[in-house]
C-alpha atoms as a PDB file:
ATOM      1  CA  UNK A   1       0.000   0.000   0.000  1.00  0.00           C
ATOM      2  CA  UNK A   2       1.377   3.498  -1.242  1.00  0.00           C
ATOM      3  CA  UNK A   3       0.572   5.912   1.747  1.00  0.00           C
ATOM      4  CA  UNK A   4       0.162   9.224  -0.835  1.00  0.00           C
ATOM      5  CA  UNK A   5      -0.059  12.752   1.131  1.00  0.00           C
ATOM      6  CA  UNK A   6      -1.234  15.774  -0.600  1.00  0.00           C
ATOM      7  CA  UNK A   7      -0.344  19.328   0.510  1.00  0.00           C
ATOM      8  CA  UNK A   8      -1.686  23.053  -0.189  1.00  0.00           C
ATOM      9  CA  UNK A   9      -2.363  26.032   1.632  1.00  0.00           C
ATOM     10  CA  UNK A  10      -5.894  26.042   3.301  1.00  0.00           C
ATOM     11  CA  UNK A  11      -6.829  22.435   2.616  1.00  0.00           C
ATOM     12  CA  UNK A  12      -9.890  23.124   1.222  1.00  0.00           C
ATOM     13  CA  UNK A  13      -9.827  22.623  -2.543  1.00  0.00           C
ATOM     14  CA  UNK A  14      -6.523  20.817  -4.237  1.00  0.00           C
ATOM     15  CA  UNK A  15      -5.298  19.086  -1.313  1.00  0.00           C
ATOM     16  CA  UNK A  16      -8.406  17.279  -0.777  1.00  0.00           C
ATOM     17  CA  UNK A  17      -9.857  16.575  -4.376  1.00  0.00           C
ATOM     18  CA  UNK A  18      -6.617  15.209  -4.636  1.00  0.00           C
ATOM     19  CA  UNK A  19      -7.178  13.394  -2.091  1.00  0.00           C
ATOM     20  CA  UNK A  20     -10.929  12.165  -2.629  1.00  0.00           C
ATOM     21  CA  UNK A  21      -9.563  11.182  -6.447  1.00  0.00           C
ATOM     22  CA  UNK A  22      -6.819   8.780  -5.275  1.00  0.00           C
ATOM     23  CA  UNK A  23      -8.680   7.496  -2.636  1.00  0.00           C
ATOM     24  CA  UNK A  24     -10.003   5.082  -4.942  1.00  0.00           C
ATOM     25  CA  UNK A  25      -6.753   3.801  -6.479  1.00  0.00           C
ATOM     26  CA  UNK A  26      -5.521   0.274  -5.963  1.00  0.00           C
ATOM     27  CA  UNK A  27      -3.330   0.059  -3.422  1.00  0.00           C
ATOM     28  CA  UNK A  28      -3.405   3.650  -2.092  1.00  0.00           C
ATOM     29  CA  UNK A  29      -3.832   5.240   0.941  1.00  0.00           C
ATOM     30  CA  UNK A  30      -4.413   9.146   0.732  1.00  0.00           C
ATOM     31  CA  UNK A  31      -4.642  11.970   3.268  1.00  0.00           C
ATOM     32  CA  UNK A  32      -4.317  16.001   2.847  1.00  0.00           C
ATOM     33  CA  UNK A  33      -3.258  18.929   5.098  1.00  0.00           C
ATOM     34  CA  UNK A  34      -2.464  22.292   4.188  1.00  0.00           C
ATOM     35  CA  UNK A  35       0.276  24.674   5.033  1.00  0.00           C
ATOM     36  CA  UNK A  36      -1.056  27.634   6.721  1.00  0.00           C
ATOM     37  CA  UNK A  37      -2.298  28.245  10.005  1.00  0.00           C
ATOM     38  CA  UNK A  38      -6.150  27.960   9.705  1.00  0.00           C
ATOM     39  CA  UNK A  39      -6.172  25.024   7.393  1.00  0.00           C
ATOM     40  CA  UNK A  40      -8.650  22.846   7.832  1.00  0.00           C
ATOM     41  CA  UNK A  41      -6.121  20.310   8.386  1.00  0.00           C
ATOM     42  CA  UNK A  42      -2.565  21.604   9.078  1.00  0.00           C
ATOM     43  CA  UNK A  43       0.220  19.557   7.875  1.00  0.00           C
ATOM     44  CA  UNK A  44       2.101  18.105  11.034  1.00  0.00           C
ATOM     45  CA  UNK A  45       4.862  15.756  11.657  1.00  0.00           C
ATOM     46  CA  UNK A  46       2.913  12.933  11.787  1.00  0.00           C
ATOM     47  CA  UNK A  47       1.871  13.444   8.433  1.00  0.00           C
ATOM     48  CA  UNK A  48       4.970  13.403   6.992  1.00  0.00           C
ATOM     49  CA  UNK A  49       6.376  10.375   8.466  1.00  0.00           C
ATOM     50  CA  UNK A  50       2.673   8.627   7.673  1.00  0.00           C
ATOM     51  CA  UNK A  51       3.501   9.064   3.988  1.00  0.00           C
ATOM     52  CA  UNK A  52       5.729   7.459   1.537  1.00  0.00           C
ATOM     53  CA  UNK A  53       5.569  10.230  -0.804  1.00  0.00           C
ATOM     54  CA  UNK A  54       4.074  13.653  -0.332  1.00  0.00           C
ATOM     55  CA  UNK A  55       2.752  15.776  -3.382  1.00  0.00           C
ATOM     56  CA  UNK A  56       2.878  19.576  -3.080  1.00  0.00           C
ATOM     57  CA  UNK A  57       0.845  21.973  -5.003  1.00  0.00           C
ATOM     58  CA  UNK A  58       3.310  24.813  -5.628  1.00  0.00           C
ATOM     59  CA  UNK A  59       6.649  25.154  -4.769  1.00  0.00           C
ATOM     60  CA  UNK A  60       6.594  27.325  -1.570  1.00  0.00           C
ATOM     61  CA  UNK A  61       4.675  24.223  -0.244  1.00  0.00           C
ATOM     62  CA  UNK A  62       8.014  22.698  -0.522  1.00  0.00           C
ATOM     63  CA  UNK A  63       9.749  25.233   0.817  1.00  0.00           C
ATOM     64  CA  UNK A  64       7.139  25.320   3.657  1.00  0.00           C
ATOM     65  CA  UNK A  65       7.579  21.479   3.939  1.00  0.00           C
ATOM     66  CA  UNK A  66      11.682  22.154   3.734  1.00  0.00           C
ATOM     67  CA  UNK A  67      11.834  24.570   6.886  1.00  0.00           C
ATOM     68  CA  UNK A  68       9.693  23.012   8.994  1.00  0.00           C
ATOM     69  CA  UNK A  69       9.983  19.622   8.645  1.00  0.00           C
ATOM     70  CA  UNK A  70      13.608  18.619   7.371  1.00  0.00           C
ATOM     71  CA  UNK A  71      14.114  15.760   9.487  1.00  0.00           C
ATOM     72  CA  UNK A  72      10.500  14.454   9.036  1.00  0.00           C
ATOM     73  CA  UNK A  73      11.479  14.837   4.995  1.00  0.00           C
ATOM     74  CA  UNK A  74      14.423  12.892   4.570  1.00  0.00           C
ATOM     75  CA  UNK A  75      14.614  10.215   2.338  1.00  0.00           C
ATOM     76  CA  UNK A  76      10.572  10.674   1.543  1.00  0.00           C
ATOM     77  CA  UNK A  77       9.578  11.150  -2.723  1.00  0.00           C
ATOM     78  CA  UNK A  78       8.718  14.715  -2.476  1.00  0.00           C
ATOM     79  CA  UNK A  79       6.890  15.938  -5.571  1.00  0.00           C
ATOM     80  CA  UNK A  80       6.034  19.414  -6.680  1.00  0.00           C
ATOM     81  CA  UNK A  81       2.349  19.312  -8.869  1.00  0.00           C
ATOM     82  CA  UNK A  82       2.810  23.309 -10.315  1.00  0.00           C
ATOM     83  CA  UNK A  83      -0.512  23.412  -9.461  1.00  0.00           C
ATOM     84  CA  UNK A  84      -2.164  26.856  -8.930  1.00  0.00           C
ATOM     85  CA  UNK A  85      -4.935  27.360  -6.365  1.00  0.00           C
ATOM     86  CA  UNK A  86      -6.956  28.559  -9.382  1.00  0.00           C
ATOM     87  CA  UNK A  87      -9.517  25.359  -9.080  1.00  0.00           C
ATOM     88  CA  UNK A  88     -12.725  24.693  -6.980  1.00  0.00           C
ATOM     89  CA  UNK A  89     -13.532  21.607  -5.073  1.00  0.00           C
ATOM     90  CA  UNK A  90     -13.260  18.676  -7.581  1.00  0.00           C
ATOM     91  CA  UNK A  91     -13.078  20.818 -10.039  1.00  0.00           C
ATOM     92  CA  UNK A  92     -13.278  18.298 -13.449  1.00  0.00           C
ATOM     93  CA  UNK A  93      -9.922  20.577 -14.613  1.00  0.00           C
ATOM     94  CA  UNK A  94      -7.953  19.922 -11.860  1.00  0.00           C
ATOM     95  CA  UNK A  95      -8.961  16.414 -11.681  1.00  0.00           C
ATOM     96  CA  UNK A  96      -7.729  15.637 -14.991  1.00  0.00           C
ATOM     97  CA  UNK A  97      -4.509  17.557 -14.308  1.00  0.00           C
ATOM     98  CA  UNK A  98      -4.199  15.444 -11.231  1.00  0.00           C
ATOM     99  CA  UNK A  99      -4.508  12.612 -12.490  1.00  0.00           C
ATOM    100  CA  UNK A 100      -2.235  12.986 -15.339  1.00  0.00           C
ATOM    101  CA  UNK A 101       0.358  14.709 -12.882  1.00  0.00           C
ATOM    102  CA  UNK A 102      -0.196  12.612  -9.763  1.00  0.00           C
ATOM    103  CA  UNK A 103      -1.193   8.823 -11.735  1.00  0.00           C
ATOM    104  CA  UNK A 104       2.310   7.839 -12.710  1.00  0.00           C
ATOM    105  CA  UNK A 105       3.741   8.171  -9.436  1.00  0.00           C
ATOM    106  CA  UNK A 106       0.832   5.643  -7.971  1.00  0.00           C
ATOM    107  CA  UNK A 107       1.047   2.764 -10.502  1.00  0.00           C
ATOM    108  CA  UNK A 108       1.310  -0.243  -9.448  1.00  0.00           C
ATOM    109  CA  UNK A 109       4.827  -1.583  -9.052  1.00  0.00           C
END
């Protein structure tokens, strides 16, 4: 089972359609957390060490990700999406970029 974890800034639209999409996947746990203080779920450190490879949206996630939880980091598959917080809530758009972003990462071995 891939443990997938999916991060933005509020945690209220990318993070968790991304989540709610791959939920469904064959051997693949998701979860989602977001960055800022407020989220609706803020990324911790037992999020990152849950995970066996955590997708950012953009890349200040990362560099959120990189300050505050180095140690927690090391040696995880951190990818960076490029994904703006232009979208809405399952938004079919960012679905299909999702999917074609996130989907070769979560084949099956």
């Amino acid at each position: 089972m891939t443990k997938a974890l999916f991060i933005c800034s509020a945690n209220m639209l990318r993070s968790p359609t991304a989540e709610q999409v791959f939920a469904t996947w064959p051997g693949v746990e998701t979860d989602s957390a977001g960055t800022r203080i407020g989220a609706t779920v803020r990324v911790s450190a037992e999020h990152i060490e849950w995970a066996d490879i955590v997708f950012v949206m953009e890349q200040y996630h990362r560099q959120q990700l990189d300050q505050d939880f180095s140690r927690e980091l090391r040696g995880k598959k951190l990818v960076v999406l490029d994904i703006p917080d232009d979208y809405r809530f399952m938004d079919p758009a960012l679905v299909e970029i999702l999917i074609a972003r996130v989907g070769p990462y979560l084949k099956p071995a």
